[in-house]
Protein backbone atom coordinates (compact mmCIF):
# COMPACT_ATOMS: atom_id res chain seq x y z
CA UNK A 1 190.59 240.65 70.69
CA UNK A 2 189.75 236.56 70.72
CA UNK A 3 190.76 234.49 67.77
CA UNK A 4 187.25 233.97 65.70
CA UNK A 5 189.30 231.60 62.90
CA UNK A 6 188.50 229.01 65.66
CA UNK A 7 184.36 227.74 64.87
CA UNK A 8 186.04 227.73 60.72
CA UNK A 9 188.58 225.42 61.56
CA UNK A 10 186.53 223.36 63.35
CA UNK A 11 184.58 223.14 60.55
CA UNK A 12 187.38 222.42 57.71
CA UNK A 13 188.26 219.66 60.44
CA UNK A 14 184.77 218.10 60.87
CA UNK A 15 184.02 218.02 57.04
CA UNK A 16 187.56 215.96 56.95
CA UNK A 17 186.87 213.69 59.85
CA UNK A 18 183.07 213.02 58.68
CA UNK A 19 182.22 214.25 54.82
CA UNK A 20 180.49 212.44 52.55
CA UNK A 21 181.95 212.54 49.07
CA UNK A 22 180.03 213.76 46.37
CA UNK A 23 179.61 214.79 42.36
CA UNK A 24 178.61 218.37 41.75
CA UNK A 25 177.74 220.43 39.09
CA UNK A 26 181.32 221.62 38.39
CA UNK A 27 182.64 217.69 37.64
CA UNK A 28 185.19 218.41 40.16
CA UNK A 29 183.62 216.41 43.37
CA UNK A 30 183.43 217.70 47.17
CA UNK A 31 183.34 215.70 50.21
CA UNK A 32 180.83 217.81 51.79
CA UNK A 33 178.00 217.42 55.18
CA UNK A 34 174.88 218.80 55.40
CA UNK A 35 173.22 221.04 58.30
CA UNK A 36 176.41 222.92 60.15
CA UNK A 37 176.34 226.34 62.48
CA UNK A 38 178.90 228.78 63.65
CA UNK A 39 178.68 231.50 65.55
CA UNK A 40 180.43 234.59 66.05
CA UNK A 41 180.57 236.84 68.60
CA UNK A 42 180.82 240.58 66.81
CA UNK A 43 181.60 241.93 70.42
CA UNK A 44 185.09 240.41 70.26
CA UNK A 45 186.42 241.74 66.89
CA UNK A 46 185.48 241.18 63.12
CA UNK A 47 185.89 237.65 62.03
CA UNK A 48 187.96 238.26 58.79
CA UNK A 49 190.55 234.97 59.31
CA UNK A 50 193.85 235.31 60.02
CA UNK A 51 195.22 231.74 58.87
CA UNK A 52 195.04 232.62 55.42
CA UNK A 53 195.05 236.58 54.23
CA UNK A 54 191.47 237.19 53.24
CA UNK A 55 191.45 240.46 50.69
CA UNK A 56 188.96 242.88 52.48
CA UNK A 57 188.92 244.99 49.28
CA UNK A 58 187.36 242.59 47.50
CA UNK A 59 184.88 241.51 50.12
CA UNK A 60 183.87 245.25 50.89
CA UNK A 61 183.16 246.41 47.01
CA UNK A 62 181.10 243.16 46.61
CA UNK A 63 178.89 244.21 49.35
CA UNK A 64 178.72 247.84 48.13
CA UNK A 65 177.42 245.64 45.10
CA UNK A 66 174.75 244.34 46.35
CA UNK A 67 173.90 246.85 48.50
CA UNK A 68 173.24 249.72 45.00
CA UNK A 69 171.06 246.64 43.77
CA UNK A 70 173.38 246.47 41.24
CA UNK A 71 174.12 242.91 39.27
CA UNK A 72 176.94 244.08 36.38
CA UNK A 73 180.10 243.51 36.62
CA UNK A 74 181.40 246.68 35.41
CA UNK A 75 181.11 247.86 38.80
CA UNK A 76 183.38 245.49 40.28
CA UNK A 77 185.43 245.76 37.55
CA UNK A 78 185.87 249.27 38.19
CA UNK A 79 187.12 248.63 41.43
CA UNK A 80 189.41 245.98 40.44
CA UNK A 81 187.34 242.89 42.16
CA UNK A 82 187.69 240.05 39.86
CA UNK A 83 185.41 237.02 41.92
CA UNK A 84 182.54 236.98 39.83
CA UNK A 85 184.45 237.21 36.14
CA UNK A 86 183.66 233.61 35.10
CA UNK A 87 180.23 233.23 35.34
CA UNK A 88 180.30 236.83 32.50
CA UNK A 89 182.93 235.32 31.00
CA UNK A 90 180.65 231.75 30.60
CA UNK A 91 177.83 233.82 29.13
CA UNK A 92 179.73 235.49 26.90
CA UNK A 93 181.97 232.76 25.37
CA UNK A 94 178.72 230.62 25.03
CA UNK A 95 176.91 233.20 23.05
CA UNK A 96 176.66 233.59 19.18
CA UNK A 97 178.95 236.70 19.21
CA UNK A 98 181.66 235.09 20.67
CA UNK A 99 184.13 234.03 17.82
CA UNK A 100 187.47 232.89 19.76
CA UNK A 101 189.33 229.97 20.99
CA UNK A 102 186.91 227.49 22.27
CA UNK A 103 186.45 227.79 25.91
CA UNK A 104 184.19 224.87 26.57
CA UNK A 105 184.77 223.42 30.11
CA UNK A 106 187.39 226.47 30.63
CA UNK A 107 187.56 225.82 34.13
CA UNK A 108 188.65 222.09 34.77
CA UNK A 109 190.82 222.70 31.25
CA UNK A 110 192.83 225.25 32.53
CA UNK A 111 193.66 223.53 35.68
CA UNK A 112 194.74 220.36 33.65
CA UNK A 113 196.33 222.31 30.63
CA UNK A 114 198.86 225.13 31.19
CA UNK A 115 198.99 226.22 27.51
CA UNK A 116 194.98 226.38 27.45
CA UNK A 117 195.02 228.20 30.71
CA UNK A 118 197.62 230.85 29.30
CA UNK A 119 195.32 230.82 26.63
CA UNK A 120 192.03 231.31 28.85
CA UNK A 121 193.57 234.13 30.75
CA UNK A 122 194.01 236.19 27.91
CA UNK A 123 190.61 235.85 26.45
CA UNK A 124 189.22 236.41 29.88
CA UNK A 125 191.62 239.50 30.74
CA UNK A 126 190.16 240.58 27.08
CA UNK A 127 186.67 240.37 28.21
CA UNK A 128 187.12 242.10 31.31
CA UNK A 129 189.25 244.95 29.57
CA UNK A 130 185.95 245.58 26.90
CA UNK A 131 183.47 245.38 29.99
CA UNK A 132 185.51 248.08 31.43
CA UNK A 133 185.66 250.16 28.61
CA UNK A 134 182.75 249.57 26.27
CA UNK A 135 178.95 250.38 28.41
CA UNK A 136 177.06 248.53 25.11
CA UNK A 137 179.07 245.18 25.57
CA UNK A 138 178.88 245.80 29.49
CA UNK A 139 175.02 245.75 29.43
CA UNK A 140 175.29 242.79 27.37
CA UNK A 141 177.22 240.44 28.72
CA UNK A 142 178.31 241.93 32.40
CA UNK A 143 174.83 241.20 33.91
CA UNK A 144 174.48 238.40 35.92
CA UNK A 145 170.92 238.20 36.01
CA UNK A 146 168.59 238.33 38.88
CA UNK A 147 171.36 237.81 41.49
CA UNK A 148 171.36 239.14 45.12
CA UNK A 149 171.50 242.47 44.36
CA UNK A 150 167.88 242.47 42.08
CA UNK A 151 166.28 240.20 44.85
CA UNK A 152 167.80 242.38 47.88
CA UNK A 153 166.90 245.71 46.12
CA UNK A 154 163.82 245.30 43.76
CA UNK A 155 162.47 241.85 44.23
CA UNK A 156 159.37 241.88 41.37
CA UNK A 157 155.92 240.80 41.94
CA UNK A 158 153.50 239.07 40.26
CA UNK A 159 151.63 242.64 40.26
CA UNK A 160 154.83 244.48 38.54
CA UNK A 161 155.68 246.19 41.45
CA UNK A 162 158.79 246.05 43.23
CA UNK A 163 159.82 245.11 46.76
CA UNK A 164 162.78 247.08 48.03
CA UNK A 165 164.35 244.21 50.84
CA UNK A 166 166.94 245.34 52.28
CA UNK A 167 164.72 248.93 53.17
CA UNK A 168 161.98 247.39 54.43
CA UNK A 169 164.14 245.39 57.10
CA UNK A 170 165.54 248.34 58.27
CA UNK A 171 162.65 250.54 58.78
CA UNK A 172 160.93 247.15 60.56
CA UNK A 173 164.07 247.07 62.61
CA UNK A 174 163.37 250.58 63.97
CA UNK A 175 159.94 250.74 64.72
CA UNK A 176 159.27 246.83 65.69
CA UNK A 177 162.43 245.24 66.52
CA UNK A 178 160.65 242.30 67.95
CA UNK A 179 159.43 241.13 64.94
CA UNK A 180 159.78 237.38 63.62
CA UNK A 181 159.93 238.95 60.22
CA UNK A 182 163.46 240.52 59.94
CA UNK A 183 164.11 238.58 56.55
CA UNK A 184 165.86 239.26 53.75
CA UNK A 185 165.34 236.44 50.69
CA UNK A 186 168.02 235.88 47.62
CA UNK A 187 165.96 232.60 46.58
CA UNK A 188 163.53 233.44 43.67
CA UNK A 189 162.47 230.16 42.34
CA UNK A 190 161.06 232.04 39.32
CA UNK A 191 164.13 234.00 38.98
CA UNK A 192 166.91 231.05 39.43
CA UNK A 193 167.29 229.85 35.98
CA UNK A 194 167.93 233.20 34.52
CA UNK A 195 170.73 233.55 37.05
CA UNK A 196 174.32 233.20 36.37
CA UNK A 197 174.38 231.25 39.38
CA UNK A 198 171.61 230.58 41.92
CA UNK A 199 171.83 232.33 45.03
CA UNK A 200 174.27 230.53 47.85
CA UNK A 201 173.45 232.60 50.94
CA UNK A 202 169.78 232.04 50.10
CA UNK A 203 167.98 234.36 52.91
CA UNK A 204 168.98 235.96 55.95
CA UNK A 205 167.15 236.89 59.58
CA UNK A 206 167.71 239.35 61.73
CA UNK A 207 166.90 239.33 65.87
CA UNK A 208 167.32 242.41 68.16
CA UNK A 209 167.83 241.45 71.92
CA UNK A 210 168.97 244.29 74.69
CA UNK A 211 170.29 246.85 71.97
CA UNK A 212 172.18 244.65 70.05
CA UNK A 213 171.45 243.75 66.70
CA UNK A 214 172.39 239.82 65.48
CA UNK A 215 172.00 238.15 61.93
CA UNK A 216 171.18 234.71 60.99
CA UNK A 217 172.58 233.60 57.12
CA UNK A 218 171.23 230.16 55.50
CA UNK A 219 173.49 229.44 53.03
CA UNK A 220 172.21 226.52 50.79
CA UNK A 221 175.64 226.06 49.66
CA UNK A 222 179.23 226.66 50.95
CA UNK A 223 182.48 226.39 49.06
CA UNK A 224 184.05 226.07 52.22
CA UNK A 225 188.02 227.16 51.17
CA UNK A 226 187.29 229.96 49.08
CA UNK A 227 183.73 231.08 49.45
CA UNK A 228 182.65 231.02 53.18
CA UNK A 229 185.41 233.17 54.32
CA UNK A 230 184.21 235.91 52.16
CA UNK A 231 180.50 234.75 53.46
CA UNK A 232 181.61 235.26 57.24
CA UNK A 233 183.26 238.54 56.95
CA UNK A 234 180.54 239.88 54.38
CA UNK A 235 177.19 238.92 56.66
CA UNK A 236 179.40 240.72 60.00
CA UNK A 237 179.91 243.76 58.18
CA UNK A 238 176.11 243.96 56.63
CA UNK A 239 175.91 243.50 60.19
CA UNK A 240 177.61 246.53 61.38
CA UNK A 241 176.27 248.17 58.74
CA UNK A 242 172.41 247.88 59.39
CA UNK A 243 173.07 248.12 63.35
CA UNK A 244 174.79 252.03 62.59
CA UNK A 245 171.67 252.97 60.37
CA UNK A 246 169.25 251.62 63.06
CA UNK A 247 171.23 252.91 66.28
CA UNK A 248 171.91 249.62 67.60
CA UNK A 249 175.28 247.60 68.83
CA UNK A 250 176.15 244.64 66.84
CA UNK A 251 175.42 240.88 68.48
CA UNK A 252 176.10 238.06 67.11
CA UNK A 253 176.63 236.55 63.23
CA UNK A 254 175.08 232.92 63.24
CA UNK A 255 175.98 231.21 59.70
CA UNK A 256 173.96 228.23 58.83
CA UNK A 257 174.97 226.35 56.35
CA UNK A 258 173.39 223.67 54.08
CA UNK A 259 175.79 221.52 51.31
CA UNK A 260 179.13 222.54 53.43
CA UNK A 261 181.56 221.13 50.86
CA UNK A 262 185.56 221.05 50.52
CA UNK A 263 186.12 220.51 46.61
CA UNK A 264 188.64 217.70 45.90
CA UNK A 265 191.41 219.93 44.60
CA UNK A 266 191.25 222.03 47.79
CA UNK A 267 192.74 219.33 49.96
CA UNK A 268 196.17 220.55 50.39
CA UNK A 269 195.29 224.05 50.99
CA UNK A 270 193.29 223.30 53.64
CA UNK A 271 195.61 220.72 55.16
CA UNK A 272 198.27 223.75 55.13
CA UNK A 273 195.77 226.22 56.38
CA UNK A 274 195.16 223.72 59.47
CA UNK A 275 198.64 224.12 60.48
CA UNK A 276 198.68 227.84 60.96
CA UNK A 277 198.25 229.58 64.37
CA UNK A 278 195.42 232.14 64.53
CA UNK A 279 196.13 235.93 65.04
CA UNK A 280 193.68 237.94 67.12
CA UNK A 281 190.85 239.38 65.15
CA UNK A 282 191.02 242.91 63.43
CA UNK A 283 188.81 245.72 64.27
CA UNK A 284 186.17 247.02 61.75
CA UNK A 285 186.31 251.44 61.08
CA UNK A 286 182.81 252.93 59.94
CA UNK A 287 182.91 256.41 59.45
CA UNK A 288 181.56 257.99 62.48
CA UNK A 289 179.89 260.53 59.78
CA UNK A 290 177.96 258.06 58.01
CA UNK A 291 174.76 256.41 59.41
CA UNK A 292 173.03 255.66 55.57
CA UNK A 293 174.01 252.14 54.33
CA UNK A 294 173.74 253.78 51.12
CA UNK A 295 176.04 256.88 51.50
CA UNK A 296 179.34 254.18 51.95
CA UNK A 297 181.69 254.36 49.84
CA UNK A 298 184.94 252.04 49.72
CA UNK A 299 187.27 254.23 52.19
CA UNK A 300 184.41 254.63 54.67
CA UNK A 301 184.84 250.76 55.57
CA UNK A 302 188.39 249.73 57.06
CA UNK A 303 189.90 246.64 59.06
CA UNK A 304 192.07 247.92 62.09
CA UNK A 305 195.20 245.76 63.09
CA UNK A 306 194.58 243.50 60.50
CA UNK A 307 197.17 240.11 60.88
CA UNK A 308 196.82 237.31 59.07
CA UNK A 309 199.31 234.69 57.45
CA UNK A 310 199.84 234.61 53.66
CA UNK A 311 197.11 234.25 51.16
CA UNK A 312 196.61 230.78 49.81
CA UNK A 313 195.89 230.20 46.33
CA UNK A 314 193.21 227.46 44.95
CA UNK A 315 191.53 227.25 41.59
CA UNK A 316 187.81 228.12 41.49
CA UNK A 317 185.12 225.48 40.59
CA UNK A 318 182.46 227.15 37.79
């Protein structure tokens, strides 16, 4: 298999060579560029990188997620994926029930302050603990909002009805796969301010060509360390998926991106991730008995010959 770390890198390295730096939202600045591409060849192997481990776990129970329409984190929870915890955690520590240590600004404060960060992480592990355990509190304050799993799944309409997404671009797919109109939108202008966080991988395309099925992601914004890896490997394996439930090979996975951006305290990871050599690229398992997107469960979805040097740790910007 052919090493697909190789259009990521490039883009770590062109961000370095040519970013612009810039504030953001999080107060932690980015040096970032606007308007990049990669492309990946799904024919070749399953672009989860090698240069730094990349947990598939997490990656495939996020998209399983999505995928029930789901946006509560109780789900995730349950299956001991962790990567959307703050933004709950925000909600809850800002509301009037919340009665603890203050938590203002918890993110940059726990990076600067060890004590307040010991502190954070067990008011955080608390809140996580009670979503688990307690459904009331969990309907409360484990839903995101409209997030990609309410726009994917039932997208609502002026009219009050609902648009189900994700099934109407794969029956499209099967009976006119030469339509301009494979799309799949996250972006709900209406919808964005209720949402924990505005949709990042704002809309995707797909394009069928000679029995191969390919997929097109805009992403409006990239954290480039931490975020797009899980991006890449999450968009090939919707890939796979959808091409197994419309009887078609997979293609390619283009990812566009808009704000590509390297936060300021992700320097030295990526430096160090730079200096790694690539292994070849895994294999993706589907269970040859399932064809439904919607009959996967975790163990239907595996990485084969998986090799990959060791995970890299950097703090998340919220």
């Amino acid at each position: 298999m052919a090493n697909l770390d190789e259009p990521y890198l490039q883009l770590i390295r062109d961000i370095l060579a040519h970013g612009h730096a810039k504030a953001d939202r999080t107060g932690t600045g980015t040096k970032s560029l606007f308007g990049y591409q990669m492309r990946f060849d799904l024919s070749q192997g399953f672009p989860l990188l090698t240069t730094k481990k990349v947990p598939f776990g997490l990656i495939k129970s996020e998209l399983l997620w999505f995928l029930r329409g789901d946006t509560n984190i109780q789900y995730l929870l349950k299956h001991k994926n962790h990567i959307w915890d703050e933004w709950a955690f925000k909600n809850w520590v800002e509301s009037d029930e919340y009665h603890g240590p203050d938590m203002t600004d918890f993110g940059l404060r726990a990076q600067a302050d060890p004590a307040f960060n010991e502190l954070y992480q067990a008011e955080k592990k608390a809140f996580c603990e009670r979503i688990v355990n307690d459904d009331a509190f969990a309907a409360k304050y484990g839903n995101l909002g409209d997030v990609y799993g309410a726009q994917w799944r039932h997208w609502q309409t002026r009219q009050g009805e609902t648009i189900d997404q994700i099934q109407n671009v794969i029956e499209t797919i099967k009976t006119n796969p030469d339509s301009r109109r494979l799309i799949v939108s996250a972006w709900n202008p209406e919808d964005v301010p209720n949402s924990a966080l505005p949709p990042c991988h704002t809309l995707f395309q797909f394009y069928v060509n000679d029995n191969k099925l390919s997929c097109q992601l805009y992403q409006r914004s990239g954290d480039v360390f931490l975020g797009v890896p899980f991006n890449i490997a999450s968009y090939a394996l919707l890939t796979h998926m959808i091409a197994r439930q419309t009887g078609l090979e997979v293609g390619e996975f283009v990812h566009t991106l808009g704000d590509a951006h390297i936060y300021n305290n992700h320097f030295d990871q990526v430096q160090e991730q730079l200096q790694r050599q690539p292994f070849a690229a895994p294999t993706l398992w589907l269970n040859p008995d399932k064809t439904n997107i919607m009959d996967f469960d975790m163990e239907d979805i595996k990485v084969l010959d998986y090799q990959s040097g060791p995970a890299i740790k950097a703090p998340v910007a919220v």
